[in-house]
N, C-alpha and C. Protein backbone atom coordinates (compact mmCIF):
# COMPACT_ATOMS: atom_id res chain seq x y z
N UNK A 1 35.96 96.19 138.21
CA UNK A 1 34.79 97.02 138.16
C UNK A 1 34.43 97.38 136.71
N UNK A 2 34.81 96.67 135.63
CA UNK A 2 34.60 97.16 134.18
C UNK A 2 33.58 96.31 133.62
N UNK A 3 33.36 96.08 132.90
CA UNK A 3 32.16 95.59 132.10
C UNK A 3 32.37 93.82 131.65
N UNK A 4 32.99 93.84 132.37
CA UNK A 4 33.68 91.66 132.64
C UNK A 4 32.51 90.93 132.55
N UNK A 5 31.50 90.88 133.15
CA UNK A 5 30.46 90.26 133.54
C UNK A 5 29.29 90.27 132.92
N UNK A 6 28.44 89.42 132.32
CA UNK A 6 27.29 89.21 131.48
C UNK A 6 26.41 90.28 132.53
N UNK A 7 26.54 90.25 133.78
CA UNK A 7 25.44 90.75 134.78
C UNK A 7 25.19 92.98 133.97
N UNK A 8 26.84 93.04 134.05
CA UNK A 8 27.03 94.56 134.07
C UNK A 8 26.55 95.11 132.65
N UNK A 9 26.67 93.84 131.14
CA UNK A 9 26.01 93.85 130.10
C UNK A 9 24.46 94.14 130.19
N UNK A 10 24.43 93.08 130.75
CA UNK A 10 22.55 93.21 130.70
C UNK A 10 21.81 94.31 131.46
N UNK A 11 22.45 95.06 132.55
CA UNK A 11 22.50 96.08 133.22
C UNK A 11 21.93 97.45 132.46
N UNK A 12 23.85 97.65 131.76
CA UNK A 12 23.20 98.19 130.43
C UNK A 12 22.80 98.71 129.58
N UNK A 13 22.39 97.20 128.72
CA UNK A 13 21.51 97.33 127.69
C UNK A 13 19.64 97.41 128.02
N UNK A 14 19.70 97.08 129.33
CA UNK A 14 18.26 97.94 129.99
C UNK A 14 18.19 98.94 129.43
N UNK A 15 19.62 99.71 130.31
CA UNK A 15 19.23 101.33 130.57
C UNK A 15 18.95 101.95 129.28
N UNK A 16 19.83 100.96 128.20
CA UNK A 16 20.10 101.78 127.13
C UNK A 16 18.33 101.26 126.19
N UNK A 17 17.90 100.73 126.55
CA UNK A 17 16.72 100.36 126.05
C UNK A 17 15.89 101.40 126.43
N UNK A 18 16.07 101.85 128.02
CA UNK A 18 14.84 102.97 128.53
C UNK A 18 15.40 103.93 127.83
N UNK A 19 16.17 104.34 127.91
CA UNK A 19 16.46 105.92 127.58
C UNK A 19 16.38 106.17 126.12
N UNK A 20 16.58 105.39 125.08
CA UNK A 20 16.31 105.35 123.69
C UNK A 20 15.16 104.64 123.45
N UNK A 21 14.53 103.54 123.61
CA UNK A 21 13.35 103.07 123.14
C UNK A 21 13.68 101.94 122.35
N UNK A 22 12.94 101.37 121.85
CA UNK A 22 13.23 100.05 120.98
C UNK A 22 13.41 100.91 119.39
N UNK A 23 11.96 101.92 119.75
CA UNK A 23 12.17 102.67 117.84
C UNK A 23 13.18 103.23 117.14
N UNK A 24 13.80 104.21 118.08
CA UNK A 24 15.10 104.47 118.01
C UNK A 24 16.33 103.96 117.70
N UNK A 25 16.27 102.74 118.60
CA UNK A 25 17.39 101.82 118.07
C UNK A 25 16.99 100.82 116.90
N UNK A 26 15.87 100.30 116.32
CA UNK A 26 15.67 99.77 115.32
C UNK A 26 15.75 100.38 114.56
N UNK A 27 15.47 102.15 114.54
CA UNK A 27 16.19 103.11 112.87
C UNK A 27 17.43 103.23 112.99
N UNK A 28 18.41 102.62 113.75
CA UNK A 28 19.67 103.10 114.34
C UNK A 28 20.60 102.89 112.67
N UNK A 29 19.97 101.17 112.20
CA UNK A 29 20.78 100.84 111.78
C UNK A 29 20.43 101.08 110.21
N UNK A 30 19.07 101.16 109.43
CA UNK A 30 19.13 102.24 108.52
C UNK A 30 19.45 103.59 108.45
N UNK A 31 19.22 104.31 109.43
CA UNK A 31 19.96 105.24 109.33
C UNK A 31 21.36 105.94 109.33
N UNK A 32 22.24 104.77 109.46
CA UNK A 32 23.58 104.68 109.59
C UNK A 32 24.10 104.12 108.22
N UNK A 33 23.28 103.07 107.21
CA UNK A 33 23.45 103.16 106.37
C UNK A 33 23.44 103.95 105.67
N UNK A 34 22.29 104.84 105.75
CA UNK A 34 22.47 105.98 104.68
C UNK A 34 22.99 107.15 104.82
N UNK A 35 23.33 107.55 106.67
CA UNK A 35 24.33 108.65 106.76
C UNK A 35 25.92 107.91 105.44
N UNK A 36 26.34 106.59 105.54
CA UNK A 36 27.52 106.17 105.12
C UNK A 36 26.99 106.02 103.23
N UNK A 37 26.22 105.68 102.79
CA UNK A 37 25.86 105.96 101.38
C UNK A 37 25.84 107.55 100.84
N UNK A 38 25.61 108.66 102.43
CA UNK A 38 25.78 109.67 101.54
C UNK A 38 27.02 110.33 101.44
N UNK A 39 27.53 110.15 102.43
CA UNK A 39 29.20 110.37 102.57
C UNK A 39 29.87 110.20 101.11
N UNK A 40 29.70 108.37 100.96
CA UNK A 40 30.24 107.95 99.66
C UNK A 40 29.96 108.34 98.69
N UNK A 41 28.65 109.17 97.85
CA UNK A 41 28.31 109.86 97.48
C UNK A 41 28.81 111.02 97.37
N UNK A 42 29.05 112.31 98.40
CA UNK A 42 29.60 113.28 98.45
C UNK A 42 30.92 113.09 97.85
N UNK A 43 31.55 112.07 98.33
CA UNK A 43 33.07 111.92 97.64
C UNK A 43 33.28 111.96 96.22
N UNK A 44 32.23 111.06 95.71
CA UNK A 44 32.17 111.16 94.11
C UNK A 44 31.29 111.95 93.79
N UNK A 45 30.53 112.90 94.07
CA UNK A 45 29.89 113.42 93.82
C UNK A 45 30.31 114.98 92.76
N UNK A 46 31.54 115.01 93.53
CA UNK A 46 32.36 116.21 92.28
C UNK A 46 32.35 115.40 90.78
N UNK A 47 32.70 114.53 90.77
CA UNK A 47 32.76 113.64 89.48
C UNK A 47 31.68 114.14 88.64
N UNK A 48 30.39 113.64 89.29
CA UNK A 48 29.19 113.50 88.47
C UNK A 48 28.69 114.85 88.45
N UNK A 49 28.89 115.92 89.32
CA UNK A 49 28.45 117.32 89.14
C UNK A 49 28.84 118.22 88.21
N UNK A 50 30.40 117.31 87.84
CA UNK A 50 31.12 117.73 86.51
C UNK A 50 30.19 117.61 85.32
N UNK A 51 30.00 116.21 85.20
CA UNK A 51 29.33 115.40 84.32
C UNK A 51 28.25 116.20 83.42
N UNK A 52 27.53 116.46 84.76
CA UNK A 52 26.38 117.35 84.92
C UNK A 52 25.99 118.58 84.14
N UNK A 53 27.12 119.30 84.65
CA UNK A 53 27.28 120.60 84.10
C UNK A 53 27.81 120.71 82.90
N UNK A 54 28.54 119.99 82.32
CA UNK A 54 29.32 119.74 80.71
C UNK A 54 28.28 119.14 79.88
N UNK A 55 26.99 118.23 80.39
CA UNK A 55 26.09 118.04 79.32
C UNK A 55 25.46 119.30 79.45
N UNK A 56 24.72 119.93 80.55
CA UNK A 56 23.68 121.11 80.33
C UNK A 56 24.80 122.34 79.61
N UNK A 57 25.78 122.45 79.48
CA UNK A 57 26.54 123.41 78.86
C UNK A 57 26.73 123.22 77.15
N UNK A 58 26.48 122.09 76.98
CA UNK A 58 26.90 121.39 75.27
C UNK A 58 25.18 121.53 74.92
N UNK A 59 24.04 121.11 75.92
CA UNK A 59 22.61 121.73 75.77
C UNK A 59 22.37 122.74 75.01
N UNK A 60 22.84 123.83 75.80
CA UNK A 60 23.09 125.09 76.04
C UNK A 60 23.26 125.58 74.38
N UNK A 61 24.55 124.83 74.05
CA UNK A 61 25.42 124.94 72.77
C UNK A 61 24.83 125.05 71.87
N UNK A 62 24.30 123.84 71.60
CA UNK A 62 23.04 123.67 70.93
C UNK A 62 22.08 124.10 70.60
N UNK A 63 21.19 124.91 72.08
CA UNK A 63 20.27 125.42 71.35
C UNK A 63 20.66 126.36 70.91
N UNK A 64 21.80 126.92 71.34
CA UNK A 64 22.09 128.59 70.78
C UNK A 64 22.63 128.82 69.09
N UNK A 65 23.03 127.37 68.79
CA UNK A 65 23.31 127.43 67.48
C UNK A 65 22.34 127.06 66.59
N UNK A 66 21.52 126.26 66.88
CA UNK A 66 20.00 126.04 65.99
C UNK A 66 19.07 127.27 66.23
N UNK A 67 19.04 128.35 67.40
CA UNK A 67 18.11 129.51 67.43
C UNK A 67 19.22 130.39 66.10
N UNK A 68 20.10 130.35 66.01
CA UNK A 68 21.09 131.46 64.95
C UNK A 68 20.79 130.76 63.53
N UNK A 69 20.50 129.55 63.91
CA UNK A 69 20.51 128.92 62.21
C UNK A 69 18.60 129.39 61.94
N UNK A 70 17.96 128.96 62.66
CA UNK A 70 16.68 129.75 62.19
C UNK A 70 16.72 130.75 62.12
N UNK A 71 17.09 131.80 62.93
CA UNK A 71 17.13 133.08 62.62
C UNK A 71 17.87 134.00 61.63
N UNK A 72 18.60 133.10 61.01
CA UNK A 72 19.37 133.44 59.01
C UNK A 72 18.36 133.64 57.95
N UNK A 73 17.43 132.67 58.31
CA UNK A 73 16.29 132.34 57.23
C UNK A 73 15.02 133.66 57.26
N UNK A 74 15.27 133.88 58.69
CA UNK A 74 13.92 134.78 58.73
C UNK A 74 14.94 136.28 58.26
N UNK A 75 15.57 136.46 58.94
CA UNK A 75 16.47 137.59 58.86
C UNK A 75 16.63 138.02 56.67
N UNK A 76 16.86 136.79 56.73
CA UNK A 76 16.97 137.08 54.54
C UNK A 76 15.34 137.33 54.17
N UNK A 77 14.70 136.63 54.69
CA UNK A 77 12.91 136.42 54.21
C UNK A 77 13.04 138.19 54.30
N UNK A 78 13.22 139.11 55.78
CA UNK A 78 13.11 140.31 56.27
C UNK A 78 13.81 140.65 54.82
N UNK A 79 14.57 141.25 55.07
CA UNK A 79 15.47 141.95 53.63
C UNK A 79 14.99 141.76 52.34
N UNK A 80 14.43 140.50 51.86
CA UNK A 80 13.56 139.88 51.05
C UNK A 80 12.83 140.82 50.75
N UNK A 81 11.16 140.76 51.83
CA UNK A 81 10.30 141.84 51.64
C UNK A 81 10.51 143.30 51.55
N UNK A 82 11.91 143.71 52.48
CA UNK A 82 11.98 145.49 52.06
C UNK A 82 12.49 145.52 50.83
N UNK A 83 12.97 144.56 49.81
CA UNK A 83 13.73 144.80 48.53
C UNK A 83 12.25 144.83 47.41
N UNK A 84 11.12 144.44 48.34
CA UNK A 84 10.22 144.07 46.94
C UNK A 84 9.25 145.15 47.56
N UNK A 85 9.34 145.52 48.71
CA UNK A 85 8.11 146.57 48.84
C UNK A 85 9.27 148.03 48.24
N UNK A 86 10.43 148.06 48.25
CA UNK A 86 11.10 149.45 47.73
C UNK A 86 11.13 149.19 46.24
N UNK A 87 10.59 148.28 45.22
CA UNK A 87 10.67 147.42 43.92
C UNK A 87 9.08 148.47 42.99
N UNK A 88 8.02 148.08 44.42
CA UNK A 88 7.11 148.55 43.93
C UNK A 88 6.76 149.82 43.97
N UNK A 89 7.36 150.49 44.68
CA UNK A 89 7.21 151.99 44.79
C UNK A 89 7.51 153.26 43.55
């Protein structure tokens, strides 16, 4: 009584045709690819989130040390002008 017979196959893959549709089962099999691409993904995905975060952090670095290096120049220019406006007084 098990599934031996081409008859009990074709049986079925009727049913399984009505109850899902042809559309359904034709996204069956992209969509199974990419449930399994994202999996593989997730796995390495700590890797590259590392990655990620160590360039936007060295970014980061960066700008904070070029905003301090401009701001030396203006900061002396400042001191500059109170030494020459207390000069003329």
């Amino acid at each position: 009584m098990g599934f031996d017979s081409i008859w009990h196959w074709g049986i079925f893959l009727v049913i399984v045709l009505l109850l899902f549709g042809t559309k359904k089962i034709r996204n069956l099999g992209p969509d199974l690819g990419e449930a399994i691409r994202g999996f593989k993904k997730g796995l390495s995905g700590d890797d590259e989130a590392k990655k990620k975060e160590e360039e936007e952090e060295a970014a980061r670095r960066k700008e904070a040390e070029q905003l301090r290096a401009d701001s030396k120049p203006a900061e002396q220019a400042s001191k500059q002008g109170q030494h020459d406006s207390s000069e003329t007084r």
